[in-house]
C-alpha atoms as a PDB file:
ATOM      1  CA  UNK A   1       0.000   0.000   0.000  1.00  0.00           C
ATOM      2  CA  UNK A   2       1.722   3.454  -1.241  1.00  0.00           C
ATOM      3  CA  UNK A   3       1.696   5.788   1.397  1.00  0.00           C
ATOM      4  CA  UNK A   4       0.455   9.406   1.207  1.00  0.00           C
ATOM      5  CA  UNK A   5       1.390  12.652   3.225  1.00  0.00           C
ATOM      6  CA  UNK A   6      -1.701  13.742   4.898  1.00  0.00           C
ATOM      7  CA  UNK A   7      -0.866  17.399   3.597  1.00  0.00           C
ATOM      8  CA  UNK A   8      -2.092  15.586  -0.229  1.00  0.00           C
ATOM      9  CA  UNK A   9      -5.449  14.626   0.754  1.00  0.00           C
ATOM     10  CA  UNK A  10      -6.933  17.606  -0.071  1.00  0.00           C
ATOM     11  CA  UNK A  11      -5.735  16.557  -3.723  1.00  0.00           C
ATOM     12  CA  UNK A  12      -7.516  13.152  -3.517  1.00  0.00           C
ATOM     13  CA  UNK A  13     -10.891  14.630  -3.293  1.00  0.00           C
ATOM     14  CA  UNK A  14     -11.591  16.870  -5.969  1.00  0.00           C
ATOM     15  CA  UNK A  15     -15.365  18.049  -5.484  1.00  0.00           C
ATOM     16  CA  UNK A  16     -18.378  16.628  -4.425  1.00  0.00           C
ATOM     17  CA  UNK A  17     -21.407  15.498  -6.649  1.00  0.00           C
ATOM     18  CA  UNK A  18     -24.969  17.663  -6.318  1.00  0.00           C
ATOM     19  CA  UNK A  19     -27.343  15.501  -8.673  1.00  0.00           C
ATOM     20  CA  UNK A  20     -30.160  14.008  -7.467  1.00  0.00           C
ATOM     21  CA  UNK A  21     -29.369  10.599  -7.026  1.00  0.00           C
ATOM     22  CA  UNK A  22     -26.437  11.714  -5.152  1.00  0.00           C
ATOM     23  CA  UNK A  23     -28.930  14.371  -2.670  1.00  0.00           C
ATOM     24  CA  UNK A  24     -31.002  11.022  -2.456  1.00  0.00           C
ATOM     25  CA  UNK A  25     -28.241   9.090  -1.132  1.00  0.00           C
ATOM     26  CA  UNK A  26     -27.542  11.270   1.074  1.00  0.00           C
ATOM     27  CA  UNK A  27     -30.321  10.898   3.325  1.00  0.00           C
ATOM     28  CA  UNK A  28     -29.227   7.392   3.521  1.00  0.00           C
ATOM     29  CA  UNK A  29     -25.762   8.928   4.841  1.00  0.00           C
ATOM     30  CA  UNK A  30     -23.875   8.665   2.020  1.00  0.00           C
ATOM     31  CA  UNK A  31     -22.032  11.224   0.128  1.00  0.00           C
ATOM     32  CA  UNK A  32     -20.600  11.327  -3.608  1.00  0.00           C
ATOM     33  CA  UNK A  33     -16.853  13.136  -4.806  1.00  0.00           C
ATOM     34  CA  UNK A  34     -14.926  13.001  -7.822  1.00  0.00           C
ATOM     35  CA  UNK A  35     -11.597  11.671  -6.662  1.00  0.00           C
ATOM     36  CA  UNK A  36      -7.891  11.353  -8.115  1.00  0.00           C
ATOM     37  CA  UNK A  37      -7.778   8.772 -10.845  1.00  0.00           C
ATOM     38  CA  UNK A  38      -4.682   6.881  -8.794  1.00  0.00           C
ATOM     39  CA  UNK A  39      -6.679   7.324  -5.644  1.00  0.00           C
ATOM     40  CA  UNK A  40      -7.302   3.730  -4.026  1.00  0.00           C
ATOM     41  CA  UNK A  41     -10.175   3.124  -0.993  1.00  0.00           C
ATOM     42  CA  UNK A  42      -7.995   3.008   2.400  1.00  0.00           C
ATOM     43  CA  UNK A  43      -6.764   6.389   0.465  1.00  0.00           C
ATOM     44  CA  UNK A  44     -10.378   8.390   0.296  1.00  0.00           C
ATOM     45  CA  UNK A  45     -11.244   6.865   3.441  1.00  0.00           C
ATOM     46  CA  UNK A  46      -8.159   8.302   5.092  1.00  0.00           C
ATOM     47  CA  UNK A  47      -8.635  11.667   3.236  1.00  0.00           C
ATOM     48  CA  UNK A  48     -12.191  11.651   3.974  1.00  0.00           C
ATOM     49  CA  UNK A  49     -12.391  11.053   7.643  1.00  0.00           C
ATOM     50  CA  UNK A  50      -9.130  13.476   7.921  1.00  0.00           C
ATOM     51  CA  UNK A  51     -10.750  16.611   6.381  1.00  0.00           C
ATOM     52  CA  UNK A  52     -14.168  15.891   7.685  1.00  0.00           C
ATOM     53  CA  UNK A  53     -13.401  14.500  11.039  1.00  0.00           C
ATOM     54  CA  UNK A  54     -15.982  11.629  10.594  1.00  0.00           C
ATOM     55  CA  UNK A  55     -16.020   8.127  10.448  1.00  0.00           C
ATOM     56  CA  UNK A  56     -16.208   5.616   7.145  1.00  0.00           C
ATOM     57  CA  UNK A  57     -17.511   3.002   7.062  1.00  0.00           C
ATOM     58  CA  UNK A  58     -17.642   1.794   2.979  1.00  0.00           C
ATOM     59  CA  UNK A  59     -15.623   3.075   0.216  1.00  0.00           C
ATOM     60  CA  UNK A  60     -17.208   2.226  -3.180  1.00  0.00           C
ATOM     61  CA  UNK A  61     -15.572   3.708  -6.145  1.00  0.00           C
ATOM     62  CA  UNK A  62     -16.814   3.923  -9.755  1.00  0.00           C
ATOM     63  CA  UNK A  63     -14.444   3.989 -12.927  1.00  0.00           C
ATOM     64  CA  UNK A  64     -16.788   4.683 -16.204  1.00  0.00           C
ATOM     65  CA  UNK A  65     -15.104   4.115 -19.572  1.00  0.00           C
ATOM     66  CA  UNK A  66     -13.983   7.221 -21.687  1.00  0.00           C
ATOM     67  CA  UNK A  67     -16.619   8.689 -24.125  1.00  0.00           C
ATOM     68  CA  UNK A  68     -15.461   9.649 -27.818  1.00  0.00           C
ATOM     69  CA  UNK A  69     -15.918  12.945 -28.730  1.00  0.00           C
ATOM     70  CA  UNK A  70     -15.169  14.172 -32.137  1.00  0.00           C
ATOM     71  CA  UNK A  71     -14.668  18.212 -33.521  1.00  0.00           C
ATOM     72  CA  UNK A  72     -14.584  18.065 -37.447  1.00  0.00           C
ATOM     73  CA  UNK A  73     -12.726  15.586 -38.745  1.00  0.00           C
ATOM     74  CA  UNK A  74     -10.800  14.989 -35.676  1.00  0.00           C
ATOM     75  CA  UNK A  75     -11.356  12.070 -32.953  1.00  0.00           C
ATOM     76  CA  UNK A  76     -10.846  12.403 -29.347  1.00  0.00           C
ATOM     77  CA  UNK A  77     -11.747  11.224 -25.779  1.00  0.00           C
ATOM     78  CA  UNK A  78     -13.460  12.946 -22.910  1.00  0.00           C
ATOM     79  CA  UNK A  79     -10.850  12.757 -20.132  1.00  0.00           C
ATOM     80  CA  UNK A  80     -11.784  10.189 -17.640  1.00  0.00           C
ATOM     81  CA  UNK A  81     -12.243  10.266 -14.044  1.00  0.00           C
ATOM     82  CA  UNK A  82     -12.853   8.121 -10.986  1.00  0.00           C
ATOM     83  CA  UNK A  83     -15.943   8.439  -8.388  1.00  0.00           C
ATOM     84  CA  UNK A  84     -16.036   7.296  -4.684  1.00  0.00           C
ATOM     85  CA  UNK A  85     -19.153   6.889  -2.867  1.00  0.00           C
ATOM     86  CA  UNK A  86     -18.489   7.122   0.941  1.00  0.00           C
ATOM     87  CA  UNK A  87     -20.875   5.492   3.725  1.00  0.00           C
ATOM     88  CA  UNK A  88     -20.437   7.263   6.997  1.00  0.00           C
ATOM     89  CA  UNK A  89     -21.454   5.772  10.294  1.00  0.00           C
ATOM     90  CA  UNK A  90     -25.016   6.681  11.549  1.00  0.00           C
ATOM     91  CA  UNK A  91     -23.991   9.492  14.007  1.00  0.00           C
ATOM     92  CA  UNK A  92     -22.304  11.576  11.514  1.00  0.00           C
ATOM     93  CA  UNK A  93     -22.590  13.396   8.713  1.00  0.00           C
ATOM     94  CA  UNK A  94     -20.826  16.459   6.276  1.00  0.00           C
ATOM     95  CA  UNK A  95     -23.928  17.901   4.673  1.00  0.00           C
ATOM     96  CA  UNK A  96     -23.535  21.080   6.923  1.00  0.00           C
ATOM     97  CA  UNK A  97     -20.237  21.298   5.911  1.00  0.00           C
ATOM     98  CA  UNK A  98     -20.713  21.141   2.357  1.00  0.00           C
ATOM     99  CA  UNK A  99     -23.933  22.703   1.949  1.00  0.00           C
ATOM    100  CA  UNK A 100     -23.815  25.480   4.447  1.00  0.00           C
ATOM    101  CA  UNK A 101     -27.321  26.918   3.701  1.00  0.00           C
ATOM    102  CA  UNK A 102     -29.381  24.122   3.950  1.00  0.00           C
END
């Protein structure tokens, strides 16, 4: 397992996702980011409970394939990216943190 500086986490987690599957979710306490590509599960959990100051209890990460997109005559691909749904334990939760007004 490669280990990280805990100074980097804040690179692991890039944003987190507002659709409405993911404001769905989190009413069953969990929460959706776009993470690093390289980023494994003991890493988001680690960077997750670190800046959040919860506690994780699943890491389940997504990996969708790249889509083609073309402009003329020319062929490319959309760059890819990596997803990590986190289940925290029962007692807590980040919404106020990332959603200050609600």
């Amino acid at each position: 397992m490669s280990k990280i500086d805990p100074r980097d986490y804040a690179d692991l987690i890039q944003r987190p996702i507002l659709t409405e599957k993911a404001t769905r979710m989190m009413e069953l306490n969990q929460f959706t980011f776009d993470v690093a590509p390289k980023a494994t599960k003991p890493q988001i959990k680690a960077a997750i409970e670190e800046l959040f100051k919860v506690k994780v209890t699943a890491v389940n990460t997504q990996n969708p394939p790249r889509k083609k997109r073309r402009v003329g005559k020319f062929v490319g691909f959309k760059p890819s990216y990596k997803r990590a749904t986190v289940t925290l334990t029962d007692g807590d939760s980040i919404r106020k943190l990332l959603f200050p007004e609600v």
